[in-house]
Protein backbone atom coordinates (compact mmCIF):
# COMPACT_ATOMS: atom_id res chain seq x y z
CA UNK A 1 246.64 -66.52 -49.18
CA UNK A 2 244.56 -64.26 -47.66
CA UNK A 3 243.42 -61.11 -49.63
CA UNK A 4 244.64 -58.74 -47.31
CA UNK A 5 247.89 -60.07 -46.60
CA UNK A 6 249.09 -59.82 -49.77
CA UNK A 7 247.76 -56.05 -49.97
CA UNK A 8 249.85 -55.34 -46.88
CA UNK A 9 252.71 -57.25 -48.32
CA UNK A 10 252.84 -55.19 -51.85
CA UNK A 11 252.00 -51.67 -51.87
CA UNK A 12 252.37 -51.75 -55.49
CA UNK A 13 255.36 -50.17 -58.54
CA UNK A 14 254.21 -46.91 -57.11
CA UNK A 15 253.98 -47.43 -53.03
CA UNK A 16 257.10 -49.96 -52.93
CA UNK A 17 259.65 -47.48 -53.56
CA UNK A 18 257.81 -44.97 -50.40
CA UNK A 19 257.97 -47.80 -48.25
CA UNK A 20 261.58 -48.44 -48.69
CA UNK A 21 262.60 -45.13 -48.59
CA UNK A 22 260.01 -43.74 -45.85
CA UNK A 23 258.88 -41.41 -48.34
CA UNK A 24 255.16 -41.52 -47.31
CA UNK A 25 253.93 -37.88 -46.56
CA UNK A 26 257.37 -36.74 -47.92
CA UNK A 27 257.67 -37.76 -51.61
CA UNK A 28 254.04 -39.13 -52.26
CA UNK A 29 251.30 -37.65 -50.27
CA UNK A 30 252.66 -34.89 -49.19
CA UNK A 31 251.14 -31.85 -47.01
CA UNK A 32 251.54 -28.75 -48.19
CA UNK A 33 249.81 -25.78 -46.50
CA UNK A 34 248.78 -22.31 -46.36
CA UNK A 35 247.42 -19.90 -48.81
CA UNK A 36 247.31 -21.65 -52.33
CA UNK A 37 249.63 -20.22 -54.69
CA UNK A 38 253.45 -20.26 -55.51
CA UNK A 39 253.96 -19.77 -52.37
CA UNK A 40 253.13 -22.21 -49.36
CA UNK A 41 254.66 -24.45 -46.07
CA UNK A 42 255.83 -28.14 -46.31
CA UNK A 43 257.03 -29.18 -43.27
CA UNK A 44 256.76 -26.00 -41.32
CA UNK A 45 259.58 -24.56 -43.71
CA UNK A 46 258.33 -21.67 -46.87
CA UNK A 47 258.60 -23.41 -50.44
CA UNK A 48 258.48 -21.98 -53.93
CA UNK A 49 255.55 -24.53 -55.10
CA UNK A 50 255.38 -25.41 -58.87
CA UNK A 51 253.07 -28.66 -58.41
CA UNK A 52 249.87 -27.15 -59.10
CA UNK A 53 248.16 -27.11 -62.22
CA UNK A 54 246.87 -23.71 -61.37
CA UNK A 55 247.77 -22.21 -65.02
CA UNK A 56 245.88 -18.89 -64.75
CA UNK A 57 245.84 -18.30 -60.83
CA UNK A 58 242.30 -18.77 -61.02
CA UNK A 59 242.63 -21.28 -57.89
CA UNK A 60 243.14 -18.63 -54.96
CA UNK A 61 242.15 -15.24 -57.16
CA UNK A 62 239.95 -13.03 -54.93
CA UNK A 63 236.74 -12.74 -57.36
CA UNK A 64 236.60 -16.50 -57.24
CA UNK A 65 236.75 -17.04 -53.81
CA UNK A 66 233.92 -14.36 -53.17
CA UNK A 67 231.87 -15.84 -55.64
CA UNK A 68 232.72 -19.32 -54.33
CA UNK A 69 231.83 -18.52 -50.77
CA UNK A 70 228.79 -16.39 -51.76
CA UNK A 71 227.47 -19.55 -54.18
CA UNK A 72 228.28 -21.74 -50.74
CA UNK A 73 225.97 -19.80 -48.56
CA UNK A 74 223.23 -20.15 -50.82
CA UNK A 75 222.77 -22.94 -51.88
CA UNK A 76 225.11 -25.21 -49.92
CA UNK A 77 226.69 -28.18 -50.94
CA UNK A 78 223.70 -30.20 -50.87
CA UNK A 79 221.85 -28.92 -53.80
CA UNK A 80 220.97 -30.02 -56.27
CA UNK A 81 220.34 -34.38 -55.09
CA UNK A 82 220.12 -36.81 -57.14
CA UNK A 83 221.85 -37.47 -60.45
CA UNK A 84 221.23 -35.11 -63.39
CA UNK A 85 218.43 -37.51 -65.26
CA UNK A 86 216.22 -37.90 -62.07
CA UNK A 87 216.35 -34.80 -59.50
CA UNK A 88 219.93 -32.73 -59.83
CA UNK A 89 218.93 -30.95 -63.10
CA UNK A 90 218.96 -27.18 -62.74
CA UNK A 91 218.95 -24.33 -65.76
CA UNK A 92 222.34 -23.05 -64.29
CA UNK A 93 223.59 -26.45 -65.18
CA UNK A 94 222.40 -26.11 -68.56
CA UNK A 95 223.50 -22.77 -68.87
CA UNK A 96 227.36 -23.60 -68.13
CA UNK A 97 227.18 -26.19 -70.23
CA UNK A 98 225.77 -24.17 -72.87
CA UNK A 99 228.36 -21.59 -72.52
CA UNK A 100 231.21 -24.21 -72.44
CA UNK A 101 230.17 -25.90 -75.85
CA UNK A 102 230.10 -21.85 -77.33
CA UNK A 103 233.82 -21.50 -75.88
CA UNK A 104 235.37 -24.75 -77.48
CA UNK A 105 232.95 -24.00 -80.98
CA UNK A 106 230.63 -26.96 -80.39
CA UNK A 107 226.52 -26.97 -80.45
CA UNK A 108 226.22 -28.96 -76.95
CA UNK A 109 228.07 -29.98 -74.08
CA UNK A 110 227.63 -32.50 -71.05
CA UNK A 111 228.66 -31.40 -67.15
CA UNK A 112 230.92 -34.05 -65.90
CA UNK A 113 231.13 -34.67 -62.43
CA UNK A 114 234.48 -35.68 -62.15
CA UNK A 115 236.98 -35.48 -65.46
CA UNK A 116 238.92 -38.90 -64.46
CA UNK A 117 235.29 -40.90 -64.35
CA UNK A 118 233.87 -38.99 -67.06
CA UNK A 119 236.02 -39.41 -69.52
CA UNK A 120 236.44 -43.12 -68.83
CA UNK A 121 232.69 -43.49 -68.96
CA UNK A 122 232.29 -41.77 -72.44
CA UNK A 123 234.89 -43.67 -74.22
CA UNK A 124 232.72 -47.01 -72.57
CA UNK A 125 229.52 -45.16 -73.87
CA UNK A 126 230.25 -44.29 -77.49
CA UNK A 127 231.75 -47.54 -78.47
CA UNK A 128 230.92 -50.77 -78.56
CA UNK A 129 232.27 -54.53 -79.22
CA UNK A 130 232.18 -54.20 -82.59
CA UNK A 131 234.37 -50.80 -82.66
CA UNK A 132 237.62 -50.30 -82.84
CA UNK A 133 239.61 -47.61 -80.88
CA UNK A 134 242.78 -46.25 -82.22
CA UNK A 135 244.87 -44.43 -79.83
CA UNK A 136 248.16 -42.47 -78.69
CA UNK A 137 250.75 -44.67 -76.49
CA UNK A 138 251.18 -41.55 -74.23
CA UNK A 139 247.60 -41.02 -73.64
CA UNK A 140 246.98 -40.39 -69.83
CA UNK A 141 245.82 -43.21 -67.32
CA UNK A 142 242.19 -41.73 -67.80
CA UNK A 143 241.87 -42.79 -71.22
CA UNK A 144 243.78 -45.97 -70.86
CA UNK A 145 241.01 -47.22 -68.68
CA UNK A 146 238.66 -46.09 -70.94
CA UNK A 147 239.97 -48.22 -73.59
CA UNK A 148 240.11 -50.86 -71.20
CA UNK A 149 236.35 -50.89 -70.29
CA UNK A 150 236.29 -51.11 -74.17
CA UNK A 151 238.49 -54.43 -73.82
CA UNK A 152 236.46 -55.92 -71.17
CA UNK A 153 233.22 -55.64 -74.09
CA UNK A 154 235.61 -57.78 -76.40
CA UNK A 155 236.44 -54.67 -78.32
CA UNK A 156 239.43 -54.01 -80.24
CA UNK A 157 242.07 -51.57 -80.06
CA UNK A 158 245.18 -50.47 -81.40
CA UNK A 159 248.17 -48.63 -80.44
CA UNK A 160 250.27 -45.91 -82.71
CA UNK A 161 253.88 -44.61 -81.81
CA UNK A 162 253.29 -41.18 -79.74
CA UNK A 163 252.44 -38.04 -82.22
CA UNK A 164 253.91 -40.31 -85.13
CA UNK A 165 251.84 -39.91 -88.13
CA UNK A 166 253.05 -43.41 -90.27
CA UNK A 167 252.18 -45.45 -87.15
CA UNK A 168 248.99 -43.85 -86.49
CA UNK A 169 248.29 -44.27 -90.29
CA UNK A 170 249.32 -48.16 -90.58
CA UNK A 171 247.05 -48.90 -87.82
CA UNK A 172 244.13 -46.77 -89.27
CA UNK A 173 244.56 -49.66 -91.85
CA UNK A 174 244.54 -52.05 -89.59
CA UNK A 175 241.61 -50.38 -87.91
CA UNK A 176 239.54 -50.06 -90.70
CA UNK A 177 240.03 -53.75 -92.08
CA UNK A 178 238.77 -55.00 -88.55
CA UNK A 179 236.14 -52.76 -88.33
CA UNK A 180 234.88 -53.72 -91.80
CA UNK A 181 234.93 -57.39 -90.60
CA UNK A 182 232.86 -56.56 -87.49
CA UNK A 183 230.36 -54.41 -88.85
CA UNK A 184 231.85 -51.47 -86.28
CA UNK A 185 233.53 -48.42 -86.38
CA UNK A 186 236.61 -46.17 -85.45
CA UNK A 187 237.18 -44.02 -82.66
CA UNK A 188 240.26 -42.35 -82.35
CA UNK A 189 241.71 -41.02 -78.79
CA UNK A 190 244.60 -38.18 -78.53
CA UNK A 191 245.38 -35.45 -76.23
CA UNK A 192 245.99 -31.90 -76.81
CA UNK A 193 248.75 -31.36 -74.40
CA UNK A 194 250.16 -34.39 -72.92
CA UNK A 195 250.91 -33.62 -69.31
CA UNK A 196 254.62 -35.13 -68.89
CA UNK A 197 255.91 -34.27 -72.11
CA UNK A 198 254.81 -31.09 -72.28
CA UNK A 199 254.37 -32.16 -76.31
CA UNK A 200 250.98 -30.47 -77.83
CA UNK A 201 249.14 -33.82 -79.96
CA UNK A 202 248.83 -33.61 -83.68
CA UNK A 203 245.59 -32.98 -84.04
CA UNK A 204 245.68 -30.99 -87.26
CA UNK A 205 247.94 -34.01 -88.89
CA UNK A 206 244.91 -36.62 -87.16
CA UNK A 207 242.07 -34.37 -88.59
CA UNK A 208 243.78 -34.47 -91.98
CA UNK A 209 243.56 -38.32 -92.11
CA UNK A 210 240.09 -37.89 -92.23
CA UNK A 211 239.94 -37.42 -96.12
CA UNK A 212 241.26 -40.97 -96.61
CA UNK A 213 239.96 -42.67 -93.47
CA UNK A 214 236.40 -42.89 -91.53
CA UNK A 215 236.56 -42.34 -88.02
CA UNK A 216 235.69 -40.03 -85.01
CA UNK A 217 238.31 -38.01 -83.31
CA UNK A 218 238.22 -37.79 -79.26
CA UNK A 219 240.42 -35.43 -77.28
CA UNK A 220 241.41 -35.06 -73.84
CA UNK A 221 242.33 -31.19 -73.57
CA UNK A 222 242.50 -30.84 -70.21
CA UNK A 223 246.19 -28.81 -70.58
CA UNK A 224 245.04 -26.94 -73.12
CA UNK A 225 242.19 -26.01 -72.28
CA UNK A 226 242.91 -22.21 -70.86
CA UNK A 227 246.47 -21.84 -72.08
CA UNK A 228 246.50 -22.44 -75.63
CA UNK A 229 245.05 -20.57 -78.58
CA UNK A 230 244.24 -16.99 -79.18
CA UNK A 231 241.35 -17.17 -76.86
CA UNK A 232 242.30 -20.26 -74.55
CA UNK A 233 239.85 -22.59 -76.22
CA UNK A 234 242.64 -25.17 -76.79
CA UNK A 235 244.93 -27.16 -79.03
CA UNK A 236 242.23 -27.25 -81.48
CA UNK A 237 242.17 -23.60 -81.97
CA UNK A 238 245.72 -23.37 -81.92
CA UNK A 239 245.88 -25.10 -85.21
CA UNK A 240 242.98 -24.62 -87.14
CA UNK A 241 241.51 -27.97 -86.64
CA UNK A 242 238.65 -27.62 -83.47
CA UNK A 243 236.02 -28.49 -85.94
CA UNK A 244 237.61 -31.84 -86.87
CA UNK A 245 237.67 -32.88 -83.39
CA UNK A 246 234.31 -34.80 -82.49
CA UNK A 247 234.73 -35.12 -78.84
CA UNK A 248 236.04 -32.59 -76.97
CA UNK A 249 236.94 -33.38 -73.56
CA UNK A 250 238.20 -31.15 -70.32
CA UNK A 251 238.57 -31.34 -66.64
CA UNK A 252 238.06 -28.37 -64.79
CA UNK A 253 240.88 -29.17 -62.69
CA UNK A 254 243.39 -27.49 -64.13
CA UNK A 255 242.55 -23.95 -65.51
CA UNK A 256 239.50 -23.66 -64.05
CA UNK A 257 241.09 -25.09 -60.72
CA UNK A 258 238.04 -26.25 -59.27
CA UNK A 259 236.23 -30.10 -59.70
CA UNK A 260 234.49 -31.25 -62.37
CA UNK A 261 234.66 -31.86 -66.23
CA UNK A 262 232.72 -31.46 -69.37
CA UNK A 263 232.71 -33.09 -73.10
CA UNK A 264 231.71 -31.38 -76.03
CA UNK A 265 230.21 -32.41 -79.33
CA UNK A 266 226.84 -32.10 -81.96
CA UNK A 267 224.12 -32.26 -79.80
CA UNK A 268 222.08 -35.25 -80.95
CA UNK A 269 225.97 -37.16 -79.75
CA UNK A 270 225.50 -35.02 -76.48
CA UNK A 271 221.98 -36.02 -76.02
CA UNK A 272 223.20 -39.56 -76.34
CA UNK A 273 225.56 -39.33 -73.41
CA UNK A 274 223.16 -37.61 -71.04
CA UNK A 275 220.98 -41.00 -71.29
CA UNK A 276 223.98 -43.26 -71.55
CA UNK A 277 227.22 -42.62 -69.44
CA UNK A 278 227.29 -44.46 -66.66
CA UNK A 279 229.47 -42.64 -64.41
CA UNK A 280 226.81 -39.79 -64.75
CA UNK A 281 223.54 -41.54 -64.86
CA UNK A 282 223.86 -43.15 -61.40
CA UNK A 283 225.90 -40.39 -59.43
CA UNK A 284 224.64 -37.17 -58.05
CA UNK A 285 225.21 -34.49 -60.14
CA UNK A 286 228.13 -31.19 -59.98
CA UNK A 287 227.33 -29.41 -56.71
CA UNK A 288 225.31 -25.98 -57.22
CA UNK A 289 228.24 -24.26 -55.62
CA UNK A 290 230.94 -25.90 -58.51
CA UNK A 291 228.19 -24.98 -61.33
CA UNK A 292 227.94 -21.25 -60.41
CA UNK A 293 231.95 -20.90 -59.68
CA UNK A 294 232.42 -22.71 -62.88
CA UNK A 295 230.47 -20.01 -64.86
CA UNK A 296 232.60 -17.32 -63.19
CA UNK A 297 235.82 -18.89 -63.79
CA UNK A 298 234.72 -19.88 -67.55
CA UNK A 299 233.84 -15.81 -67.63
CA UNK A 300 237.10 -14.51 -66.63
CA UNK A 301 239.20 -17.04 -68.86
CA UNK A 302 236.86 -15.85 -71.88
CA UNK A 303 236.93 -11.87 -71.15
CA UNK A 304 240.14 -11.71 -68.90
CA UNK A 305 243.60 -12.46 -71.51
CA UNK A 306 245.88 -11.33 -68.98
CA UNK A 307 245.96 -14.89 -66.71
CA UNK A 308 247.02 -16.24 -69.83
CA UNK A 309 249.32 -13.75 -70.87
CA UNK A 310 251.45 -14.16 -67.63
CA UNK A 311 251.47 -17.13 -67.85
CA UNK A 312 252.89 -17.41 -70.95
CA UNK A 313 255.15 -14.59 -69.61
CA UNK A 314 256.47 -16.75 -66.90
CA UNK A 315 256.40 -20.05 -68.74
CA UNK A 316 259.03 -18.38 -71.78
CA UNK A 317 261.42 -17.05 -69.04
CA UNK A 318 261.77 -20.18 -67.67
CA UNK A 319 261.99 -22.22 -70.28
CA UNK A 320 264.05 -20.05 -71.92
CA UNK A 321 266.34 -19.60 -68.67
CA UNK A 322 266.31 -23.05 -68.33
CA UNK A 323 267.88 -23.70 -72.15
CA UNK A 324 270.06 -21.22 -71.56
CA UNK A 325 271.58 -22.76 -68.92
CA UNK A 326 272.07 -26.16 -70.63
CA UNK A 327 269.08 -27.75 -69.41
CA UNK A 328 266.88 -30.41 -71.58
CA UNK A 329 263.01 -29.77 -71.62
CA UNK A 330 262.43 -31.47 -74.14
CA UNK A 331 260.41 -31.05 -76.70
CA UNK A 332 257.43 -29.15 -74.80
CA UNK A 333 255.28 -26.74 -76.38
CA UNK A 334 252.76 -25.91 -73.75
CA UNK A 335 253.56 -24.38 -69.91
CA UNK A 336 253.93 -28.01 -68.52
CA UNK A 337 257.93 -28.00 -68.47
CA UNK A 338 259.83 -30.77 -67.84
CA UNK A 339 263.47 -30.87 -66.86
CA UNK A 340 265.50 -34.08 -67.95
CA UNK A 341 268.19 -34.71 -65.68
CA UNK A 342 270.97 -37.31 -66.54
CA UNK A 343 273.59 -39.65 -64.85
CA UNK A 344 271.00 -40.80 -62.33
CA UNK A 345 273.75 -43.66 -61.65
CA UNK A 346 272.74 -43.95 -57.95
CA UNK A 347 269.35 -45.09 -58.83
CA UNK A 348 266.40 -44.30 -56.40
CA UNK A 349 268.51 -43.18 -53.65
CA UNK A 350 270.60 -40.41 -55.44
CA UNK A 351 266.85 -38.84 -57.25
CA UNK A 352 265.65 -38.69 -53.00
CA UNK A 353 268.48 -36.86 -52.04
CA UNK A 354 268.38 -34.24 -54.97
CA UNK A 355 264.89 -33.69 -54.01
CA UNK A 356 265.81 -33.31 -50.39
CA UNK A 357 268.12 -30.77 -51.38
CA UNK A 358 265.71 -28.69 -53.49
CA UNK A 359 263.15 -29.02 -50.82
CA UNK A 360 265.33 -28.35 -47.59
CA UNK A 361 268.24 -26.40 -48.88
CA UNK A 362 266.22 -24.29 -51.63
CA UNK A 363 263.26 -24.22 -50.90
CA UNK A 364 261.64 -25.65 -54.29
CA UNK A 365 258.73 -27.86 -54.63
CA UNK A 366 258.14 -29.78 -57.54
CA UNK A 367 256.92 -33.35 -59.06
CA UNK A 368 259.40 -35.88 -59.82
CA UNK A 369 259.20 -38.15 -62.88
CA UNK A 370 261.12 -41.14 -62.28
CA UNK A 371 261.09 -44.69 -64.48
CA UNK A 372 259.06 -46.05 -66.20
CA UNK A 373 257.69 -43.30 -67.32
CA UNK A 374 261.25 -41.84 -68.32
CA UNK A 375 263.91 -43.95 -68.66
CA UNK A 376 266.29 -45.02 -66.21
CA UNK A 377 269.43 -43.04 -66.82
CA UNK A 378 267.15 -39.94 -66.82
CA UNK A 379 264.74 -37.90 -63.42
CA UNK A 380 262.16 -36.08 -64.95
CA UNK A 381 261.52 -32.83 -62.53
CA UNK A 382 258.31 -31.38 -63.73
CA UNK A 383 257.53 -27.59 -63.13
CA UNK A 384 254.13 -25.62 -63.45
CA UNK A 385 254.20 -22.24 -64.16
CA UNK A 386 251.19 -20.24 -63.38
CA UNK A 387 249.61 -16.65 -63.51
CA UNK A 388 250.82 -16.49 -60.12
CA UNK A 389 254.41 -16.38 -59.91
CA UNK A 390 256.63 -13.60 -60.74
CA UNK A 391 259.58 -13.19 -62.96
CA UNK A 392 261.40 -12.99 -59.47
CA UNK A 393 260.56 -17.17 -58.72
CA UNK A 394 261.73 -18.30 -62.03
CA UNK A 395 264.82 -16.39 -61.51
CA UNK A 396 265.42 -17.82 -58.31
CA UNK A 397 264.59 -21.04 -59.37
CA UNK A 398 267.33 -21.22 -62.36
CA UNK A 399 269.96 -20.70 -60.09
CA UNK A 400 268.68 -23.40 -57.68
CA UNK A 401 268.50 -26.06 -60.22
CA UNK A 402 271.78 -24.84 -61.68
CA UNK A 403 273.17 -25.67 -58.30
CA UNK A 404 271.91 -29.10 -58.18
CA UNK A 405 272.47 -30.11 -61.86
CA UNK A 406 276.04 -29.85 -60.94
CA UNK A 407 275.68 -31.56 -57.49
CA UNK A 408 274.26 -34.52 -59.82
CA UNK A 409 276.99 -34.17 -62.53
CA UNK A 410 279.45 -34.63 -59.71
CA UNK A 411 278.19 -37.49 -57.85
CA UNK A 412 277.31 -35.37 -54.88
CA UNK A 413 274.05 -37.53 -53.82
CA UNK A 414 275.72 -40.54 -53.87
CA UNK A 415 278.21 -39.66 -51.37
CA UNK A 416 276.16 -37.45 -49.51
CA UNK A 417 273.16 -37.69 -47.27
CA UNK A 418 270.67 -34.80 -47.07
CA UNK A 419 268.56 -34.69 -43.83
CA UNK A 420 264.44 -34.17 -43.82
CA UNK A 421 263.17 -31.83 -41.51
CA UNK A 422 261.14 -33.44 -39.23
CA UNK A 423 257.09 -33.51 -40.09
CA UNK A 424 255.52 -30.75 -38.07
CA UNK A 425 251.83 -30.61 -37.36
CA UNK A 426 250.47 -26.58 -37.06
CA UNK A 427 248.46 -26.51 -33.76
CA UNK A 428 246.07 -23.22 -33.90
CA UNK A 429 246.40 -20.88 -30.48
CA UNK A 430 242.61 -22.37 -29.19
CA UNK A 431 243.62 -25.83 -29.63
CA UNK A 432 246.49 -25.32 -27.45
CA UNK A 433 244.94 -23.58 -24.70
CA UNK A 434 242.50 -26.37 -24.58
């Protein structure tokens, strides 16, 4: 067969389903537009958007676009070339970083160029064939393929039941027995808010195992990071345990809403990463203009409480709201919030038509969570609250997903078929008189 036919043939579990239910540009890759915020166009029509990991606001907040634009126009996108090791080093670089490793209580820190890669490339980095890497069954893609670069070096690994402490303890046993046998050691990989679930990782429970087991603790904060703990410096800090973690990991995609990443740890660990990561040694290094936005966004989360404290604002009256009304979200303790809907009998088809509704009808836009990852009797919609919206937007959308809860309970989307607007393209006033 030829290679490309069978691409064309199988767009994969996740493109299948669009294909069948020409939900390309409607349900994955969609286009939404305008001003970012909780507040944008999909399809020409206005829609209440809570898809964007924007916690604080940060994303569209006037101080950070001036500083964004102003860090543009000097130095360009351009600067600096080259990876970090060889031409792209720069003492603003050093300088964020240093200031990162001081927020999240660490002596060093590494600029990431992009969190997904980076993280996958320090996991590869740190251990080797002999180690043995112990880690959560939720843990996001990122880390999975991290722990599968570690399988392609013949390494071991082992899997423990999500935030359950026996399972993570028998296979710390099994862990350390194999490790003994190898001559290797343990790293062990967790999250401090995991992103579907809501659910905040138990680090200070994982820490704790440290006083009967050896190994080295990496976490993937990149919810937390902003939104949880007195000062926003993460799950760590929110229990008492930030100095038990070894590697501290964050994208700035979410909080920071911008690109990049950065680990943290001791600095003779750091200084091993500069000279070994792969992902970072032979890619050019965090654009001048994401270094110097980054600092300004990492100052406002530090000396600015009130993003987070609207957020939390927002994120209690809708969670609240949304328990009031009879709604399951779980067992989330962070602002990702997701809402477990039931008697999906209908299958694919009856989840695409209460999304049409919400998106045509109401005028909401959020993710869907659909199975695997859920099971099958259950649709996972997943809600962001930021900085950004108002008490006003949560109200509004309670009674909107009141509405269609019921429309599910009684079989509505089954029986009925809810109609897409059709896909409008925005043509600006020049291009049209051309």
């Amino acid at each position: 067969m030829d290679l490309f036919e069978k691409l064309r043939n199988n767009l994969g579990p996740i493109g299948s389903p669009a294909r069948e239910f020409n939900g390309h540009h409607y349900f994955a890759f969609p286009k939404l537009e305008g001003e970012l915020g909780p507040h944008m166009r999909f399809r020409g029509k206005e829609v209440l958007n809570w898809s964007l990991n924007n916690y604080l606001g940060l994303g569209n907040h006037p101080e950070i676009r001036k500083v964004d634009a102003e860090a543009s126009a000097q130095w360009g996108l351009a600067y600096p070339m080259g990876a970090r090791m060889m031409s792209g080093n720069t003492d603003l670089h050093e300088q964020f970083e240093k200031e990162l490793a001081e927020f999240v209580g660490k002596e060093d820190s590494f600029l990431l160029n992009y969190g997904y890669q980076g993280v996958m490339s320090a996991i590869e980095a740190v251990v080797d064939h002999r180690d043995v890497i112990v880690y959560d069954a939720e843990c996001h893609a990122c880390l999975i393929d991290g722990i599968r670069l570690h399988k392609a070096k013949m390494g071991e690994y082992y899997k423990f039941n999500h935030n359950d402490m026996a399972s993570l303890e028998k296979n710390l046993q099994r862990a350390t027995k194999k490790a003994a046998e190898k001559g290797g050691s343990i790293l062990v990989i967790t999250e401090g808010v995991f992103g579907m679930s809501g659910k905040v990782g138990s680090l200070d429970k994982i820490v704790a195992f440290k006083e009967k087991y050896e190994f080295r603790l990496l976490v993937d904060d990149a919810h937390g990071f902003g939104t949880m703990g007195d000062t926003g410096a993460g799950v760590g800090e929110m229990l008492g345990c930030q100095d038990g973690i070894d590697l501290y990991f964050s994208t700035f995609a979410k909080s920071m809403a911008a690109i990049g990443a950065f680990i943290a740890a001791d600095h003779d660990i750091i200084m091993y990463l500069k000279y070994n990561m792969r992902s970072q040694t032979y890619a050019k290094a965090l654009p001048m203009p994401y270094v110097v936005g980054g600092l300004k966004r990492l100052d406002m989360i530090r000396n600015s409480s009130e993003f987070r404290d609207k957020l939390w604002e927002n994120v209690r009256a809708l969670q609240n709201g949304l328990k009031e009304r009879g709604f399951n979200i779980g067992d989330t303790q962070s602002p990702v919030t997701p809402v477990l809907l039931q008697n999906v009998q209908g299958g694919i088809p009856e989840i695409t038509g209460l999304i049409r509704d919400l998106r045509e009808n109401h005028g909401i836009f959020c993710s869907i969570v659909v199975y695997p990852v859920v099971p099958k009797e259950i649709v996972m919609l997943r809600i962001i609250p930021t900085a950004a919206h108002t008490l006003e937007d949560v109200q509004f959308t309670l009674e909107a997903f009141s509405t269609v809860a019921e429309k599910l309970k009684n079989g509505y989307y089954r029986q009925n078929t809810i109609e897409i607007a059709p896909e409008t393209v925005e043509v600006s006033a020049e291009a049209a008189a051309e």
